[in-house]
C-alpha atoms as a PDB file:
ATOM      1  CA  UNK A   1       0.000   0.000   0.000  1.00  0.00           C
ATOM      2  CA  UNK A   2       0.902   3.460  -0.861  1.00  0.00           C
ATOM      3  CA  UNK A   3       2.733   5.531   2.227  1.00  0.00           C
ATOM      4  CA  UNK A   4       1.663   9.506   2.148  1.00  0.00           C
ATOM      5  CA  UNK A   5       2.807   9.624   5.536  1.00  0.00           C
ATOM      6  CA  UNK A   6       5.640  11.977   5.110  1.00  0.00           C
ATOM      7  CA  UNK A   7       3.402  14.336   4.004  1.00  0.00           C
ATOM      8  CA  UNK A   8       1.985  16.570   7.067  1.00  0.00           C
ATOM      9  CA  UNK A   9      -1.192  17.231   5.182  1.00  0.00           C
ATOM     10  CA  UNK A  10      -2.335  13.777   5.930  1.00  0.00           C
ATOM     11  CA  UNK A  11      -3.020  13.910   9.549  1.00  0.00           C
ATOM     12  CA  UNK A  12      -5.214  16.558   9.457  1.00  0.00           C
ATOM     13  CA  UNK A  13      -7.070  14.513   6.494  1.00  0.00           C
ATOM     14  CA  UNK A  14      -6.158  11.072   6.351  1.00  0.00           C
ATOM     15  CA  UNK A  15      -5.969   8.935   3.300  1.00  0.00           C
ATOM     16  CA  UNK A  16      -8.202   6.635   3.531  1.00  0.00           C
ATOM     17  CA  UNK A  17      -7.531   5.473  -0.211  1.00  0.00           C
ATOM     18  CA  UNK A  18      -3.820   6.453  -0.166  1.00  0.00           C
ATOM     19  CA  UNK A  19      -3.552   4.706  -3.516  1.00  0.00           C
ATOM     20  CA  UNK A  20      -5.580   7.321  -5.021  1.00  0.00           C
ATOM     21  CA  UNK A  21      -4.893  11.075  -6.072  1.00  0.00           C
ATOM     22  CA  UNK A  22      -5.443  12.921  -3.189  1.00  0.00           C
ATOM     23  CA  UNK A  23      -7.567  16.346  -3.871  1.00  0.00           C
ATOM     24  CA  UNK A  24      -7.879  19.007  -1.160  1.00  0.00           C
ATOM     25  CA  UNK A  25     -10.105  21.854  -2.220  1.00  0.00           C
ATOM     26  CA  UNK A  26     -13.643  23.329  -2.113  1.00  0.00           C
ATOM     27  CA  UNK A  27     -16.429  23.555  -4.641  1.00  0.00           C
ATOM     28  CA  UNK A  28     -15.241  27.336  -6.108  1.00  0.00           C
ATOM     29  CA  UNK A  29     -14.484  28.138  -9.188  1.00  0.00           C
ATOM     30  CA  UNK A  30     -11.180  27.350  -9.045  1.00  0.00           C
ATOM     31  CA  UNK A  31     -11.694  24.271  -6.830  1.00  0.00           C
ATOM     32  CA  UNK A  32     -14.233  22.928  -9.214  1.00  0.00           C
ATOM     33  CA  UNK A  33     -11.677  23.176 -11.954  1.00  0.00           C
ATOM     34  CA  UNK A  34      -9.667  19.580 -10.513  1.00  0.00           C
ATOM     35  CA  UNK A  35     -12.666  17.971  -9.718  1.00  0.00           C
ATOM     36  CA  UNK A  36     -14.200  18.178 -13.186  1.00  0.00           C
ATOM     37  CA  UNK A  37     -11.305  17.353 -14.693  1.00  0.00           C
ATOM     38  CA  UNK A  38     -10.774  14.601 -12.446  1.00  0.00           C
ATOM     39  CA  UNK A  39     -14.147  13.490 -13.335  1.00  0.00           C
ATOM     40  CA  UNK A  40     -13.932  13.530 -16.800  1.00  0.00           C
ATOM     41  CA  UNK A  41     -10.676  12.020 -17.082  1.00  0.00           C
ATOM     42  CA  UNK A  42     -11.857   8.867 -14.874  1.00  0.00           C
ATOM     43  CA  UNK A  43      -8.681   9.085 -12.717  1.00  0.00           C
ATOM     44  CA  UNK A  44      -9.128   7.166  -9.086  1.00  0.00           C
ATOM     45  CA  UNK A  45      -9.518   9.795  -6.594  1.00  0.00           C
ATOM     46  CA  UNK A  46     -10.172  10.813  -2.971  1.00  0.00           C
ATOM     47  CA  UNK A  47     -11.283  14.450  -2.010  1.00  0.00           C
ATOM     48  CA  UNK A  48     -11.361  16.034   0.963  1.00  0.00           C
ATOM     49  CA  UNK A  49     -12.980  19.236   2.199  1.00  0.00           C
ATOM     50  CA  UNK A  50     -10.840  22.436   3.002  1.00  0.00           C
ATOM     51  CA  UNK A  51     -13.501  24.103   4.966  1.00  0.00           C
ATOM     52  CA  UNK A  52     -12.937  28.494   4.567  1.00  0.00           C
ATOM     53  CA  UNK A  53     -15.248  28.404   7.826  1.00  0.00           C
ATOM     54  CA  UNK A  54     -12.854  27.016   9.913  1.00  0.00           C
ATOM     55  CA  UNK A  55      -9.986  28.344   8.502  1.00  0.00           C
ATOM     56  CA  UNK A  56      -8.317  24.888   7.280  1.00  0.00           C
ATOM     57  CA  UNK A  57      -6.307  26.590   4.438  1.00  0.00           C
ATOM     58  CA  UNK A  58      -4.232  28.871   7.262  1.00  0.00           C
ATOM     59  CA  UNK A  59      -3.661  25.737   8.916  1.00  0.00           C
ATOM     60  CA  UNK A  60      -0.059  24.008   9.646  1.00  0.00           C
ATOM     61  CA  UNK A  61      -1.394  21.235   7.596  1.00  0.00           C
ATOM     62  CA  UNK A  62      -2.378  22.524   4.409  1.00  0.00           C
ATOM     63  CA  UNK A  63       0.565  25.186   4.649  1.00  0.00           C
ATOM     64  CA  UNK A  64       2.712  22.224   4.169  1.00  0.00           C
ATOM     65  CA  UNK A  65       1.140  21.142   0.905  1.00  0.00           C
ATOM     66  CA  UNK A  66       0.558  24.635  -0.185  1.00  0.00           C
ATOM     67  CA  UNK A  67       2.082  27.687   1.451  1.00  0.00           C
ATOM     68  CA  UNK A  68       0.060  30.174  -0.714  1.00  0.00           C
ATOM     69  CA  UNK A  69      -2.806  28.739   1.443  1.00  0.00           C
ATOM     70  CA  UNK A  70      -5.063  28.442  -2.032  1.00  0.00           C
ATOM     71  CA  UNK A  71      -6.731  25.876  -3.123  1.00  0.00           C
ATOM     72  CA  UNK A  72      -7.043  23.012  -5.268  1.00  0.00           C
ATOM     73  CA  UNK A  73      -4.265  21.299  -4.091  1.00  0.00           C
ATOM     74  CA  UNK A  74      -3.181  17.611  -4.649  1.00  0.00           C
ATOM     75  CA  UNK A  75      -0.890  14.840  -3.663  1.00  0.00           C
ATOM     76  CA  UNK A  76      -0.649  12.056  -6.497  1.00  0.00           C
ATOM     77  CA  UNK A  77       0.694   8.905  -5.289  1.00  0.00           C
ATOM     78  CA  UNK A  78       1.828   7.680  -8.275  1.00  0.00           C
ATOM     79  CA  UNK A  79       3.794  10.707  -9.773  1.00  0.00           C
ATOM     80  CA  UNK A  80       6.494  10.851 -12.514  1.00  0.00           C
ATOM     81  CA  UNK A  81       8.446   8.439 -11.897  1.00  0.00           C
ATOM     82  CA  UNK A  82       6.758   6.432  -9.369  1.00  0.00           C
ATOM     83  CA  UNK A  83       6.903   9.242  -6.509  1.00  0.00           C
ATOM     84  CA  UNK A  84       4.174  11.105  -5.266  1.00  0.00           C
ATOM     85  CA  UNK A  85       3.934  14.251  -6.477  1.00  0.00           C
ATOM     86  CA  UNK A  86       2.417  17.025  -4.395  1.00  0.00           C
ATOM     87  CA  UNK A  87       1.329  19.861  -6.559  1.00  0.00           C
ATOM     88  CA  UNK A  88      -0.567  23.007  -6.605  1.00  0.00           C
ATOM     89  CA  UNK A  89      -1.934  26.236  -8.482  1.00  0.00           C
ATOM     90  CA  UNK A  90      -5.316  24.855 -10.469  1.00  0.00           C
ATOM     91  CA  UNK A  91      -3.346  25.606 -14.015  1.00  0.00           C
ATOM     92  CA  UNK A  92      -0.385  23.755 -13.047  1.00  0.00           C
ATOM     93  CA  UNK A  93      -2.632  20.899 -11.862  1.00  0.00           C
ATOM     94  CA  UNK A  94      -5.070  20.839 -14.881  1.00  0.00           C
ATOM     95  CA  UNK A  95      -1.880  20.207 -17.072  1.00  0.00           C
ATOM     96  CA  UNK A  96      -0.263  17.578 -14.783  1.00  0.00           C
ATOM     97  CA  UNK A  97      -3.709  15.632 -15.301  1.00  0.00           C
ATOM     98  CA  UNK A  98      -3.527  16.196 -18.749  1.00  0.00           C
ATOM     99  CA  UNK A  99      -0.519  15.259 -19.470  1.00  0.00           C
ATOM    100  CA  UNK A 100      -0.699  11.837 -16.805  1.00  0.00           C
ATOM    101  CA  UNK A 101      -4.160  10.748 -18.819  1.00  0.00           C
ATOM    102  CA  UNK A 102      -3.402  11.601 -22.342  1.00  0.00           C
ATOM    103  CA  UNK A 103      -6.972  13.638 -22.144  1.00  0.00           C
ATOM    104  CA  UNK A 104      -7.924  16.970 -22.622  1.00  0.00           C
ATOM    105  CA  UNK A 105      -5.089  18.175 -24.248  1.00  0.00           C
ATOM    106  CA  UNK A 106      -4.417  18.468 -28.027  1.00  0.00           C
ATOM    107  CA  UNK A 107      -1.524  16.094 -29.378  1.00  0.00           C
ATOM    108  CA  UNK A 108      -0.161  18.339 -31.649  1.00  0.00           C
ATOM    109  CA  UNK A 109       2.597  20.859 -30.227  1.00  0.00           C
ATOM    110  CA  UNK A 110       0.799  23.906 -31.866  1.00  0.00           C
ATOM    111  CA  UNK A 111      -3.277  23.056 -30.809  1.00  0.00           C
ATOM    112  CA  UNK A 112      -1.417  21.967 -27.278  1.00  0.00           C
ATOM    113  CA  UNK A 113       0.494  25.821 -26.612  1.00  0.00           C
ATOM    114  CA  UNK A 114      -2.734  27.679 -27.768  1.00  0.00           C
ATOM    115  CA  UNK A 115      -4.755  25.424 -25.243  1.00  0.00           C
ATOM    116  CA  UNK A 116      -2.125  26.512 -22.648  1.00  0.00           C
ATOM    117  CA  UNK A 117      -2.716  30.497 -24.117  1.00  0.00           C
ATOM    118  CA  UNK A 118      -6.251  30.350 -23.522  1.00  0.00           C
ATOM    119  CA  UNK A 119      -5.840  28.499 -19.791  1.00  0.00           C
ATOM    120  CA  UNK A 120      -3.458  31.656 -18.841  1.00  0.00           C
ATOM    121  CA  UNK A 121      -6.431  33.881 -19.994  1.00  0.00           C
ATOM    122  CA  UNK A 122      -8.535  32.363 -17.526  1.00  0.00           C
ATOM    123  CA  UNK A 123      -5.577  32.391 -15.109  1.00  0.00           C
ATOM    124  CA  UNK A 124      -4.680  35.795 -15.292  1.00  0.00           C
ATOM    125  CA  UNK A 125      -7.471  37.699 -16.195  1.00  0.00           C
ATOM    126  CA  UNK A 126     -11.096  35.571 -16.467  1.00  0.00           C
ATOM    127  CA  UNK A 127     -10.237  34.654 -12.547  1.00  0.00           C
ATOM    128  CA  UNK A 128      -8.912  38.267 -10.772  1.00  0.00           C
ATOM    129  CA  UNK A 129     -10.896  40.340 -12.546  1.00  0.00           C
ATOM    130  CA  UNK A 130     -14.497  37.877 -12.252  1.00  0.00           C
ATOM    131  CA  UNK A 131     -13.488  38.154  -8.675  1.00  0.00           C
ATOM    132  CA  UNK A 132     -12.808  41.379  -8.529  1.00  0.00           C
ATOM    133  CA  UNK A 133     -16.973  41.780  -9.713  1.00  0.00           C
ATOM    134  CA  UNK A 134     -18.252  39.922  -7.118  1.00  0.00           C
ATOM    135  CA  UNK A 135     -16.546  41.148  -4.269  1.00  0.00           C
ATOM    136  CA  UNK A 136     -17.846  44.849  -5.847  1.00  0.00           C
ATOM    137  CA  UNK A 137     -21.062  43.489  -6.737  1.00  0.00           C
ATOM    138  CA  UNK A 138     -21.994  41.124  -3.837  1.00  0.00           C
ATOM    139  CA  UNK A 139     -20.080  40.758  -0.949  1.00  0.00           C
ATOM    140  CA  UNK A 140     -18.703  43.906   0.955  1.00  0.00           C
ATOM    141  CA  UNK A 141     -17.811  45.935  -1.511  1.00  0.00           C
ATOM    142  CA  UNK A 142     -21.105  46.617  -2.720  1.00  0.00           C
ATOM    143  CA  UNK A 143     -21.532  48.897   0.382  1.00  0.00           C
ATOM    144  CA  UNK A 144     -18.564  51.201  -0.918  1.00  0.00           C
ATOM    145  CA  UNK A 145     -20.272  54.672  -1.870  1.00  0.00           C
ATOM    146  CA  UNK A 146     -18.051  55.513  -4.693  1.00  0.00           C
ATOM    147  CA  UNK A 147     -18.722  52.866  -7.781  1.00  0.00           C
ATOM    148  CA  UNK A 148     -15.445  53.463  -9.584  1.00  0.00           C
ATOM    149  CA  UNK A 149     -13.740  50.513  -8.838  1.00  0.00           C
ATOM    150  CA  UNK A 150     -16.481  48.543  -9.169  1.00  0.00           C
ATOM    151  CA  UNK A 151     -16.909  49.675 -12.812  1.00  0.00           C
ATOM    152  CA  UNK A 152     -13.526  49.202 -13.097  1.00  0.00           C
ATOM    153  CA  UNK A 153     -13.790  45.430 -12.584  1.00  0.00           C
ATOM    154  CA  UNK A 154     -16.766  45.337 -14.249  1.00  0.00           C
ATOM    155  CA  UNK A 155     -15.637  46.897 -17.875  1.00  0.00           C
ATOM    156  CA  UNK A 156     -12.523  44.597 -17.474  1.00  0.00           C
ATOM    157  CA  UNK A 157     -14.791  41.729 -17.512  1.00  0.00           C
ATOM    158  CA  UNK A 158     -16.905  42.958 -20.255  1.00  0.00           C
ATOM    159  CA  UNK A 159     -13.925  43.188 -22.577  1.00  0.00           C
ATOM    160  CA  UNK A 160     -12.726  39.411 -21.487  1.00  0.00           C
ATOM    161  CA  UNK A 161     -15.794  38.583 -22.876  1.00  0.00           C
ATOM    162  CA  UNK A 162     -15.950  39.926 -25.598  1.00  0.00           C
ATOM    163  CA  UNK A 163     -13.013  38.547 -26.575  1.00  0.00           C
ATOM    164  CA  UNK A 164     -14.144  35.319 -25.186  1.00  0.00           C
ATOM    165  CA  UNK A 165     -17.383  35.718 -27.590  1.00  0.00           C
ATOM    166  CA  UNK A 166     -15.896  36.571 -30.477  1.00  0.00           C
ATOM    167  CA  UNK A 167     -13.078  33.798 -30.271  1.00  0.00           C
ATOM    168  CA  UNK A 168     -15.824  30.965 -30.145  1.00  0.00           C
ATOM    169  CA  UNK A 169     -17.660  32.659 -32.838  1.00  0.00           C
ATOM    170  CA  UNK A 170     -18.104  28.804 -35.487  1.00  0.00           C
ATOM    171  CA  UNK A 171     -16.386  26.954 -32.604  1.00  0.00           C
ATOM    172  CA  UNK A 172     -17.919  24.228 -30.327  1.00  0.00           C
ATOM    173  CA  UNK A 173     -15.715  24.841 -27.806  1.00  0.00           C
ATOM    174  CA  UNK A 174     -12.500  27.050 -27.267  1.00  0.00           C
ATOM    175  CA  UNK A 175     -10.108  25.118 -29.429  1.00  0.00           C
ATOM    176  CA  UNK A 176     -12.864  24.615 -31.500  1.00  0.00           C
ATOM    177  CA  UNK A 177     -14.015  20.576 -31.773  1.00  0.00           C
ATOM    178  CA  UNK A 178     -12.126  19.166 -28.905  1.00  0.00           C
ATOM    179  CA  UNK A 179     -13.139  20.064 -25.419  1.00  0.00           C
ATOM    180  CA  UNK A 180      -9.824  20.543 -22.962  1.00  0.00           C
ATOM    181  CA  UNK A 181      -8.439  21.696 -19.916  1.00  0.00           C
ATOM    182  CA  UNK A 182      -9.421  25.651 -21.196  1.00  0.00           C
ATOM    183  CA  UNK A 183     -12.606  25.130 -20.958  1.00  0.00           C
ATOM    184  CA  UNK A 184     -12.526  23.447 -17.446  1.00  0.00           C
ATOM    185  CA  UNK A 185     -11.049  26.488 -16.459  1.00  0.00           C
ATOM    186  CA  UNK A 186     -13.018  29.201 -18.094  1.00  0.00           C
ATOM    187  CA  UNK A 187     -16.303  28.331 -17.567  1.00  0.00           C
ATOM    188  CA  UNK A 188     -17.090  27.448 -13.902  1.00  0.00           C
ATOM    189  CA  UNK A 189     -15.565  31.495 -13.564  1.00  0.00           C
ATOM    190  CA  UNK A 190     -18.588  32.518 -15.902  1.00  0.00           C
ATOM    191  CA  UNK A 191     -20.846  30.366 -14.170  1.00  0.00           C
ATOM    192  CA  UNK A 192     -19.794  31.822 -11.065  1.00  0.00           C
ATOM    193  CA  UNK A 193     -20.182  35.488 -12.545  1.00  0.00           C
ATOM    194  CA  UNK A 194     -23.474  35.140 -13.727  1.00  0.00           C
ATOM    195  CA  UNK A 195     -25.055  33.023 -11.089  1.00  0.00           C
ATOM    196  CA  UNK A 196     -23.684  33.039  -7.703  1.00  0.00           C
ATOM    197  CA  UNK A 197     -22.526  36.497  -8.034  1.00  0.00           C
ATOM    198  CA  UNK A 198     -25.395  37.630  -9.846  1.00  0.00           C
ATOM    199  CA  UNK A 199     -23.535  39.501 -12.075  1.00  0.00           C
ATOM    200  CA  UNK A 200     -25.537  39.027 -15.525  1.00  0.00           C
ATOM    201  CA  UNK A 201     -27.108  42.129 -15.755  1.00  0.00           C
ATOM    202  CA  UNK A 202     -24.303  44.253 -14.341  1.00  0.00           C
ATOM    203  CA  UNK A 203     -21.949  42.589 -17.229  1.00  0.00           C
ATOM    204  CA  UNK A 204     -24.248  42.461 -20.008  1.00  0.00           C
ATOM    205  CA  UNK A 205     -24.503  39.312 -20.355  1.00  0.00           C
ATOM    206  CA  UNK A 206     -26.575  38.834 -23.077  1.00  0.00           C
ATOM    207  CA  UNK A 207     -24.737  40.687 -25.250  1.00  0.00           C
ATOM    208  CA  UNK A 208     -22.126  37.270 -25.693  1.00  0.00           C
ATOM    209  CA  UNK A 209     -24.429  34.789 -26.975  1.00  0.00           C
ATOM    210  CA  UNK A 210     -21.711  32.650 -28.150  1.00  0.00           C
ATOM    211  CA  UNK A 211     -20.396  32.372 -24.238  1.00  0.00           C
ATOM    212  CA  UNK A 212     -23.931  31.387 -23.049  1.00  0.00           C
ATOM    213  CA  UNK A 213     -24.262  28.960 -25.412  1.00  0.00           C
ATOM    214  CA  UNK A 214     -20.892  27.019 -24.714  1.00  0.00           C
ATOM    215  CA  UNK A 215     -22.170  27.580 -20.863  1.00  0.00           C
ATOM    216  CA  UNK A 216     -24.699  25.712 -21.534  1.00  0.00           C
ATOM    217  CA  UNK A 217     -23.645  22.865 -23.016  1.00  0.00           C
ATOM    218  CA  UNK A 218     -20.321  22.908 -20.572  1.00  0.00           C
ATOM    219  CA  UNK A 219     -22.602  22.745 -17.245  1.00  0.00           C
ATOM    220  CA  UNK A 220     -24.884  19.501 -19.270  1.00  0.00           C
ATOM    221  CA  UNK A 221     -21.839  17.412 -19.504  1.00  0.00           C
ATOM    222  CA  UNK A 222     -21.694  14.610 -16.448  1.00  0.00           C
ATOM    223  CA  UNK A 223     -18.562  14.807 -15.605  1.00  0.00           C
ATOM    224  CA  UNK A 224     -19.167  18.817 -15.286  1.00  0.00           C
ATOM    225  CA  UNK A 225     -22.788  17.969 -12.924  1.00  0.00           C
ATOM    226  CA  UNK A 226     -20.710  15.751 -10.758  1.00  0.00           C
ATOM    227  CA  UNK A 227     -17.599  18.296 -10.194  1.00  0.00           C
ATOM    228  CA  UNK A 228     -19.447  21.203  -9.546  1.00  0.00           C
ATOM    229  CA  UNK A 229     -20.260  19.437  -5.887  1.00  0.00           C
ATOM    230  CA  UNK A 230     -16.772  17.852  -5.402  1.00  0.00           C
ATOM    231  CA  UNK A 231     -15.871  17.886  -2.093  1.00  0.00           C
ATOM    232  CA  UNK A 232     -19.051  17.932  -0.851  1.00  0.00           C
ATOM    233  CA  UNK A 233     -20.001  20.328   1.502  1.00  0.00           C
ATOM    234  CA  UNK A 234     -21.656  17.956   4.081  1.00  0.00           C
END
């Protein structure tokens, strides 16, 4: 049987499959982003809740996984080589599961970077500035008097989708026919923009028919259904 035991993460929330890829995260956008995957991939796995309530991702434990105290984070037993492999940032992740399946990720070397581009779009702008909306538009923020910054975030957003919209424009997904780790990581951010923050009004949302409809048919797939509540809440 595997032996995580060197890893201090593991006696706050022991393995109880330590054969299997260890996940440590939350049902967020970002969280979401290794469980789909995960899912759709078919890789053995065992989550495990990182409850914000309590604080677990300040704690000792996780900080020794992840110092950045983010999550998704992981632990994969059976890492290059044989080792386990603890890993985490949701990009880095999504590409390590690529990669280790052989799914989700274009063969060829071009299709494969411009998957990569459009995963750093989500990285570094989709994600901080979607954020940035809902912590304007419903969490304390939206009590600030002056609605500059707010309308900051939210033109930002408006121009990532428009670019968004206009790049699937004749494509069934972002690289067009093959569904991939960009669109695991793009789209739980809109769903999160337009439903729990209840941002689709504010953003327009209508106005990027071609995002709505890839939404749609993103949120329909199983593997999508049963990642949106992975860990489970309790």
């Amino acid at each position: 049987m595997t032996d995580l035991s060197a890893f201090p993460i593991t006696k706050k929330w022991p393995a109880q499959h330590p054969d299997r890829l260890q996940l440590y995260s939350l049902p967020t956008p970002n969280g979401v982003k290794v469980s789909i995957a995960l899912e759709e991939t078919g890789l053995p796995y065992e989550p495990h809740l990182v409850s914000f309530e309590s604080h677990d991702q300040t704690s000792p434990a996780f900080l020794s996984l992840n110092p950045n105290n983010k999550i998704p984070a992981i632990i994969d037993p059976n890492g290059p080589g044989g080792k386990p492999l603890p890993l985490f940032e949701s990009g880095a992740i999504l590409i390590y599961l690529a990669d280790k399946t052989g799914k989700l990720m274009p063969k060829d070397p071009v299709a494969r970077y411009q998957t990569i581009q459009w995963l750093m779009f989500q990285m570094g702008g989709i994600g901080p500035m979607f954020g940035q909306v809902g912590f304007f538009h419903k969490f304390a923020g939206k009590n600030f008097d002056d609605k500059r910054p707010r309308d900051r975030y939210v033109d930002e957003s408006k121009r990532l989708l428009r670019v968004l919209n206009q790049h699937l424009e004749s494509r069934q997904w972002v690289m067009g026919d093959d569904y991939t780790i960009a669109d695991i990581a793009i789209f739980p951010w809109v769903r999160n923009l337009v439903g729990f923050y209840g941002a689709a009004d504010l953003v327009g949302i209508a106005d990027f028919p071609q995002v709505t409809r890839v939404l749609e048919a993103f949120v329909a797939r199983p593997a999508v259904i049963a990642g949106l509540n992975i860990p489970s809440r309790g």
